[in-house]
C-alpha atoms as a PDB file:
ATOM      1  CA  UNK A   1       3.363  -5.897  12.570  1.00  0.00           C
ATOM      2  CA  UNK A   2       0.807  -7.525  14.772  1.00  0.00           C
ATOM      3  CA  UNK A   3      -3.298  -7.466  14.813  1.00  0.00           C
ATOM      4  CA  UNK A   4      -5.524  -7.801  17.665  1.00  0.00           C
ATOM      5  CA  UNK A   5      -8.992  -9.230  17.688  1.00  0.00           C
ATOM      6  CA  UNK A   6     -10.945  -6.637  19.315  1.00  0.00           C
ATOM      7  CA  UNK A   7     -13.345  -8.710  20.881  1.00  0.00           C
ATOM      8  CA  UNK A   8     -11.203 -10.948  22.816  1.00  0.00           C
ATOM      9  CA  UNK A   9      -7.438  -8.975  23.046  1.00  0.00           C
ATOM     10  CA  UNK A  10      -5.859 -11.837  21.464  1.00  0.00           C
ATOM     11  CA  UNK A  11      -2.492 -11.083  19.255  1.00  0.00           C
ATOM     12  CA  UNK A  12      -1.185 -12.193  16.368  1.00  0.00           C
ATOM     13  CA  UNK A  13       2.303 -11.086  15.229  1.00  0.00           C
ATOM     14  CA  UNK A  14       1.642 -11.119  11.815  1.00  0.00           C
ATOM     15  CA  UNK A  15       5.591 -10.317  10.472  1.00  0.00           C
ATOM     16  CA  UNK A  16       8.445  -8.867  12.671  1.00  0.00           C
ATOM     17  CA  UNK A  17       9.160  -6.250  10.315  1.00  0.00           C
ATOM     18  CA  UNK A  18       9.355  -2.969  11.097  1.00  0.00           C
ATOM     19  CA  UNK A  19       6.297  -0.953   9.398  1.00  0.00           C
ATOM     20  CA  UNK A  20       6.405   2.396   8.067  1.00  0.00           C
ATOM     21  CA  UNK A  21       3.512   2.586   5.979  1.00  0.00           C
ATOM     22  CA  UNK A  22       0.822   0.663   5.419  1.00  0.00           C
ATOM     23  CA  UNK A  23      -2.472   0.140   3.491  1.00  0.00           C
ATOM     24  CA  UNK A  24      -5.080  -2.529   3.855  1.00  0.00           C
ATOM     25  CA  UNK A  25      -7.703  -3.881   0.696  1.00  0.00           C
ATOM     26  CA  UNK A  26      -9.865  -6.878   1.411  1.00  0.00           C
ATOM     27  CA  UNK A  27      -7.878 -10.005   2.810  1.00  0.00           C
ATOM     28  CA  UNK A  28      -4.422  -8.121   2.030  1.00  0.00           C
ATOM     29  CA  UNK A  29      -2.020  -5.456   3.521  1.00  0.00           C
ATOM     30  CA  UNK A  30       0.656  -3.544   1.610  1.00  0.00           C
ATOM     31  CA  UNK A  31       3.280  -2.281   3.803  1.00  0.00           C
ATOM     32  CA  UNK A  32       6.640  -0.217   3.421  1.00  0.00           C
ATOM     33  CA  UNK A  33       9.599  -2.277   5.416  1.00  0.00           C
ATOM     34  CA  UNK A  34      12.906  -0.249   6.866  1.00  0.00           C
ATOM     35  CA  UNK A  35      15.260  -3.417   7.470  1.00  0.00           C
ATOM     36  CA  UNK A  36      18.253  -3.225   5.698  1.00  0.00           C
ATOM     37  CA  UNK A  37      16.908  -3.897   2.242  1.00  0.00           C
ATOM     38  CA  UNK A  38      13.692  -1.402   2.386  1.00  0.00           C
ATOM     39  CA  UNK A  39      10.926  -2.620  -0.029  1.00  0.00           C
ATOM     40  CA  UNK A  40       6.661  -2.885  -0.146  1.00  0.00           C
ATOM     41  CA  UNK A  41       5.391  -5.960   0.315  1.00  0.00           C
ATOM     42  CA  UNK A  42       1.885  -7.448  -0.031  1.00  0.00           C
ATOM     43  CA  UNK A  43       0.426 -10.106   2.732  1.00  0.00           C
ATOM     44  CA  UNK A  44      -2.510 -11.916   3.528  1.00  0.00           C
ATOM     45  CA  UNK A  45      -4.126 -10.483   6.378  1.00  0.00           C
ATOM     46  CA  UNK A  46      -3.838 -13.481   8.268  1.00  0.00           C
ATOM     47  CA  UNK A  47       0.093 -13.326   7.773  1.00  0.00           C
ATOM     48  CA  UNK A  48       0.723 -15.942   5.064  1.00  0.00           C
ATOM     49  CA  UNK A  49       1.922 -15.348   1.627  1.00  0.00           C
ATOM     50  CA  UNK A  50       3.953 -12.351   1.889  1.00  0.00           C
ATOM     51  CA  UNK A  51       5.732 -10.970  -1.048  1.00  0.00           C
ATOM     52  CA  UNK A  52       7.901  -8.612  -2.365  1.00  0.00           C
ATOM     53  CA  UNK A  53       6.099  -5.598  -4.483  1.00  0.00           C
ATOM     54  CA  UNK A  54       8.776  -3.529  -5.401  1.00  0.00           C
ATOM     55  CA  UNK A  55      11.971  -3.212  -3.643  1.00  0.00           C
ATOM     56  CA  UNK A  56      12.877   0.330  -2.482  1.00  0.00           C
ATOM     57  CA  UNK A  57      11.904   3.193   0.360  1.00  0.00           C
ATOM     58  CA  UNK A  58       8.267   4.097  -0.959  1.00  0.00           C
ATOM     59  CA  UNK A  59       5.319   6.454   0.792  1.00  0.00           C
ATOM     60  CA  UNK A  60       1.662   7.192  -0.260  1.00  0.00           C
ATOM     61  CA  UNK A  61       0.657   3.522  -0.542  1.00  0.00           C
ATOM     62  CA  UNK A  62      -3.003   3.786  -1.862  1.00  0.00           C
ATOM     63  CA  UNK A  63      -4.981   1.201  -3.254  1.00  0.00           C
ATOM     64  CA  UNK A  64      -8.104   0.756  -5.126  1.00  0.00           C
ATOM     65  CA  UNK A  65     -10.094  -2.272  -6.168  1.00  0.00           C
ATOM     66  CA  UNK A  66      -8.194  -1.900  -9.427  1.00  0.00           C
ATOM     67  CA  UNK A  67      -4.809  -0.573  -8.596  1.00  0.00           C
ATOM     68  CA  UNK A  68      -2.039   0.090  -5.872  1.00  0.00           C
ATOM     69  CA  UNK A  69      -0.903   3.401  -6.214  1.00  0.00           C
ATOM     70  CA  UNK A  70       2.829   4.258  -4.619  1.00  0.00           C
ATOM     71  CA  UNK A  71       5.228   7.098  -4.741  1.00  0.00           C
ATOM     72  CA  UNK A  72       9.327   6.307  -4.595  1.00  0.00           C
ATOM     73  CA  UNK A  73      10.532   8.180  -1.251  1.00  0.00           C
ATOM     74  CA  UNK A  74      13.736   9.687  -2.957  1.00  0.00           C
ATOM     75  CA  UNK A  75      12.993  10.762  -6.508  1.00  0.00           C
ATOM     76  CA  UNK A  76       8.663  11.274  -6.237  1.00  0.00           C
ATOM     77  CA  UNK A  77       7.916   8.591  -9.146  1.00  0.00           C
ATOM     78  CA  UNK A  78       4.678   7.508  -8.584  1.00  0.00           C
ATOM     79  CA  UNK A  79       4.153   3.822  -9.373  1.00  0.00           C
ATOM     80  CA  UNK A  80       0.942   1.778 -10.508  1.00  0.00           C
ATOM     81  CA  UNK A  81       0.540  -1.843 -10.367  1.00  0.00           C
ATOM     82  CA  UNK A  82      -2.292  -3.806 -11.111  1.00  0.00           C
ATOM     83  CA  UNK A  83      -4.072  -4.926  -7.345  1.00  0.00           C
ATOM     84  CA  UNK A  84      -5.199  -8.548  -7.271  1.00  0.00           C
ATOM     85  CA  UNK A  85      -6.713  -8.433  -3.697  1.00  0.00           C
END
């Protein structure tokens, strides 16, 4: 995952994971990963402290300024957790 300053064109690789889904909220970005352990993870938009949300294949990611909503890719359990962004 990489983001661009639009002004400029400069790039930042921000993780080399591959992305499936994403969301962004504020000065974070919750993203679904497909490496060989799939999970959602929450980083700083800048690229630093990223950590693992839930492990798992996941879709939907929505968040609020109160909660991340997510739905489990195999079984369609939707998941709330508290959002701190």
């Amino acid at each position: 995952m990489a983001k661009v300053d639009l002004t400029n064109g400069t790039k930042q690789i921000l993780c080399d994971y591959r992305v499936d889904f994403y969301n962004i909220c504020g000065n974070y970005i919750y993203f679904q990963t497909s490496i060989e352990d799939p999970a959602l993870y929450r980083m700083k938009t800048d690229g630093t402290e990223c950590e693992l949300v839930k492990a798992g294949t996941h879709h939907d990611i929505n968040v609020t300024s109160t909660y991340v909503y997510f739905t489990d890719y195999f079984i369609s359990n939707l998941f709330i957790i508290f959002n701190s962004c």
